[in-house]
C-alpha atoms as a PDB file:
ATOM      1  CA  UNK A   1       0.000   0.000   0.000  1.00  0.00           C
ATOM      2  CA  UNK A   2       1.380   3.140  -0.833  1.00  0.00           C
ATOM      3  CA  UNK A   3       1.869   6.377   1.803  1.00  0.00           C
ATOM      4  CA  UNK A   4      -0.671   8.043  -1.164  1.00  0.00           C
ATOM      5  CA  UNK A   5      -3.546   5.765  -0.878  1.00  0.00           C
ATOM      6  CA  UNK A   6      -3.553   5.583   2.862  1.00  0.00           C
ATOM      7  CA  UNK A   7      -3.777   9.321   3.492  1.00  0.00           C
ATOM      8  CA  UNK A   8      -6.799   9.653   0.840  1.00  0.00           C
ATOM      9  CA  UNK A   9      -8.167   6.690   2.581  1.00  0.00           C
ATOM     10  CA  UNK A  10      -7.715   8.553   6.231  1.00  0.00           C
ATOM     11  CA  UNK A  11      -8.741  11.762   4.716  1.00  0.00           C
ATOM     12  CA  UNK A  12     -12.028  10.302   3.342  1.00  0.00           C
ATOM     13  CA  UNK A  13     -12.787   8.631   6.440  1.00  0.00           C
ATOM     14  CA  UNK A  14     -12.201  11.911   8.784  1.00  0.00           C
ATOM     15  CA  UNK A  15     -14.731  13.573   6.356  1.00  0.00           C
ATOM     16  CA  UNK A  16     -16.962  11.430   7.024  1.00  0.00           C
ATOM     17  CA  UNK A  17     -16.876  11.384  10.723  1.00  0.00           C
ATOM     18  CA  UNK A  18     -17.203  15.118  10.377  1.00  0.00           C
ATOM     19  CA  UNK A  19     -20.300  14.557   8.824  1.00  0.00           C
ATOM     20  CA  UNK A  20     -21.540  12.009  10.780  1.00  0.00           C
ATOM     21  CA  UNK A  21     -20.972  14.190  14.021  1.00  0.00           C
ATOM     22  CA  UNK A  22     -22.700  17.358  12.699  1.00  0.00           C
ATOM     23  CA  UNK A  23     -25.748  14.775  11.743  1.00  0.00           C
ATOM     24  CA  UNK A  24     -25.223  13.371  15.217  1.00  0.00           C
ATOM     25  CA  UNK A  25     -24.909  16.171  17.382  1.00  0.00           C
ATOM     26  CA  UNK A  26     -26.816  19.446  16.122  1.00  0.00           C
ATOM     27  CA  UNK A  27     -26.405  20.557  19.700  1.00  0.00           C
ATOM     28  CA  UNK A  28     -22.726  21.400  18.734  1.00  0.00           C
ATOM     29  CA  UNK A  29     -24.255  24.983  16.724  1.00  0.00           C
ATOM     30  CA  UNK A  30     -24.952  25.880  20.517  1.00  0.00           C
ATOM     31  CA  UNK A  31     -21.081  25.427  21.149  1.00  0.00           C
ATOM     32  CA  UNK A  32     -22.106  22.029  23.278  1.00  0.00           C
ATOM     33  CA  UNK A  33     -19.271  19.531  21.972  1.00  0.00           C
ATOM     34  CA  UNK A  34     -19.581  15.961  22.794  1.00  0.00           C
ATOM     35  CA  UNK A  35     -16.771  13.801  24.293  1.00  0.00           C
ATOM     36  CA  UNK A  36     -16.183  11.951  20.652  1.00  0.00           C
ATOM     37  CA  UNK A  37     -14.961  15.385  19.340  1.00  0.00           C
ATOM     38  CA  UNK A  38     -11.392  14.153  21.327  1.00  0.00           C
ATOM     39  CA  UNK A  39     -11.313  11.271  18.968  1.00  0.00           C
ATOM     40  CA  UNK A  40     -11.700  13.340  15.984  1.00  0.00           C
ATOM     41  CA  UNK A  41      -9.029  15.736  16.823  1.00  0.00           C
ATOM     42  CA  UNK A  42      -7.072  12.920  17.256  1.00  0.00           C
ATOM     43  CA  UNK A  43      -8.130  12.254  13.439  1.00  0.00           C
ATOM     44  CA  UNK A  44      -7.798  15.426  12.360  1.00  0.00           C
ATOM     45  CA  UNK A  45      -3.975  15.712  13.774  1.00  0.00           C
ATOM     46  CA  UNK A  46      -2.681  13.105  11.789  1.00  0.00           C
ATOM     47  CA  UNK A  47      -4.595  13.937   8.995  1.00  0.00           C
ATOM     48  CA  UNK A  48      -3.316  17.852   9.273  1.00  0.00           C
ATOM     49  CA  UNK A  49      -0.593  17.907  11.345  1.00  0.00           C
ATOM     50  CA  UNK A  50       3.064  17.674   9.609  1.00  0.00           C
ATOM     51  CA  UNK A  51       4.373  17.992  13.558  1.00  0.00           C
ATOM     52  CA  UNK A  52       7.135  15.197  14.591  1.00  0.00           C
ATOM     53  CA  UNK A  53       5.602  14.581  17.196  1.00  0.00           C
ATOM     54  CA  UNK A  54       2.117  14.119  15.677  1.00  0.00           C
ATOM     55  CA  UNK A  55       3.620  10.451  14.950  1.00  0.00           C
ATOM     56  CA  UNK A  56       2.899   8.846  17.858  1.00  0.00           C
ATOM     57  CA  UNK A  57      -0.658   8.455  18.864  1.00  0.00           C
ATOM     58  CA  UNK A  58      -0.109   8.825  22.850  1.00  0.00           C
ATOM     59  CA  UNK A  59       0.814  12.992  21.331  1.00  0.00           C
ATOM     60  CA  UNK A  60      -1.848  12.953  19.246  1.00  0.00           C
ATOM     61  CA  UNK A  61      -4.361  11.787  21.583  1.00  0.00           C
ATOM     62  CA  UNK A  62      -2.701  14.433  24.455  1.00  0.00           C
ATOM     63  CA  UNK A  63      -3.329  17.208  22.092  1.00  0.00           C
ATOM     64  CA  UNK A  64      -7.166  15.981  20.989  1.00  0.00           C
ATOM     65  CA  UNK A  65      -7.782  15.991  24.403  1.00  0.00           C
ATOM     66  CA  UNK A  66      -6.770  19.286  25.627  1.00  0.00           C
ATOM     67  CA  UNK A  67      -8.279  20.862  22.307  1.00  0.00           C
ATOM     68  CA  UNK A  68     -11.595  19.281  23.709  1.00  0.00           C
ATOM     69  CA  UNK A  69     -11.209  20.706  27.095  1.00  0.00           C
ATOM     70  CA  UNK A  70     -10.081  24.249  25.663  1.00  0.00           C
ATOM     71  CA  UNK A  71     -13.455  24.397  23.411  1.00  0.00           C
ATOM     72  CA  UNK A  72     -15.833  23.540  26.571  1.00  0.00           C
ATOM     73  CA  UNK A  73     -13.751  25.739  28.571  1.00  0.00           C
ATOM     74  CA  UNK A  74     -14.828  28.467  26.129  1.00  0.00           C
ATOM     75  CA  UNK A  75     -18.365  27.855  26.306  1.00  0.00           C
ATOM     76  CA  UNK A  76     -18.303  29.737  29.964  1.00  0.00           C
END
C-alpha cells in the first residue's frame, strides 16, 4: 500500500466522521461539543498535522484531548 492511498483513505474517512458528528450532534451549533470530538481531533492531527511529534498516537491523543477541554472551557 502506498503512503498516497492511505492518506486519501484517512482523509475520506475523517470527512466522514465530520459529517456524521454534525448529523449526530446538532447541539454542537450551541457550542455544546460531545466527548467523541477528542477522537476526531485525534483524526484530524494526523490527517493535518506535519508535527514530529504528531507520529505517535499517545501525542496525538494528548493534544485531541486538551483541544476538547479548551473548546468547553470556552463555552463559559
Amino acid at each position: 500500500m502506498s503512503s498516497e492511498s492511505y492518506y486519501k483513505q484517512i482523509v475520506e474517512g475523517l470527512n466522514k466522521d465530520i459529517l456524521g458528528v454534525k448529523e449526530k450532534y446538532p447541539e454542537m451549533k450551541s457550542n455544546c461539543y460531545p466527548q467523541e470530538l477528542a477522537k476526531m481531533f485525534e483524526k484530524y492531527i494526523e490527517v493535518y498535522g506535519h508535527a514530529y511529534c504528531m507520529d505517535l498516537g499517545s501525542e496525538r491523543k494528548k493534544i485531541s484531548k486538551l483541544l476538547y477541554k479548551f473548546l468547553n472551557d470556552l463555552k463559559y
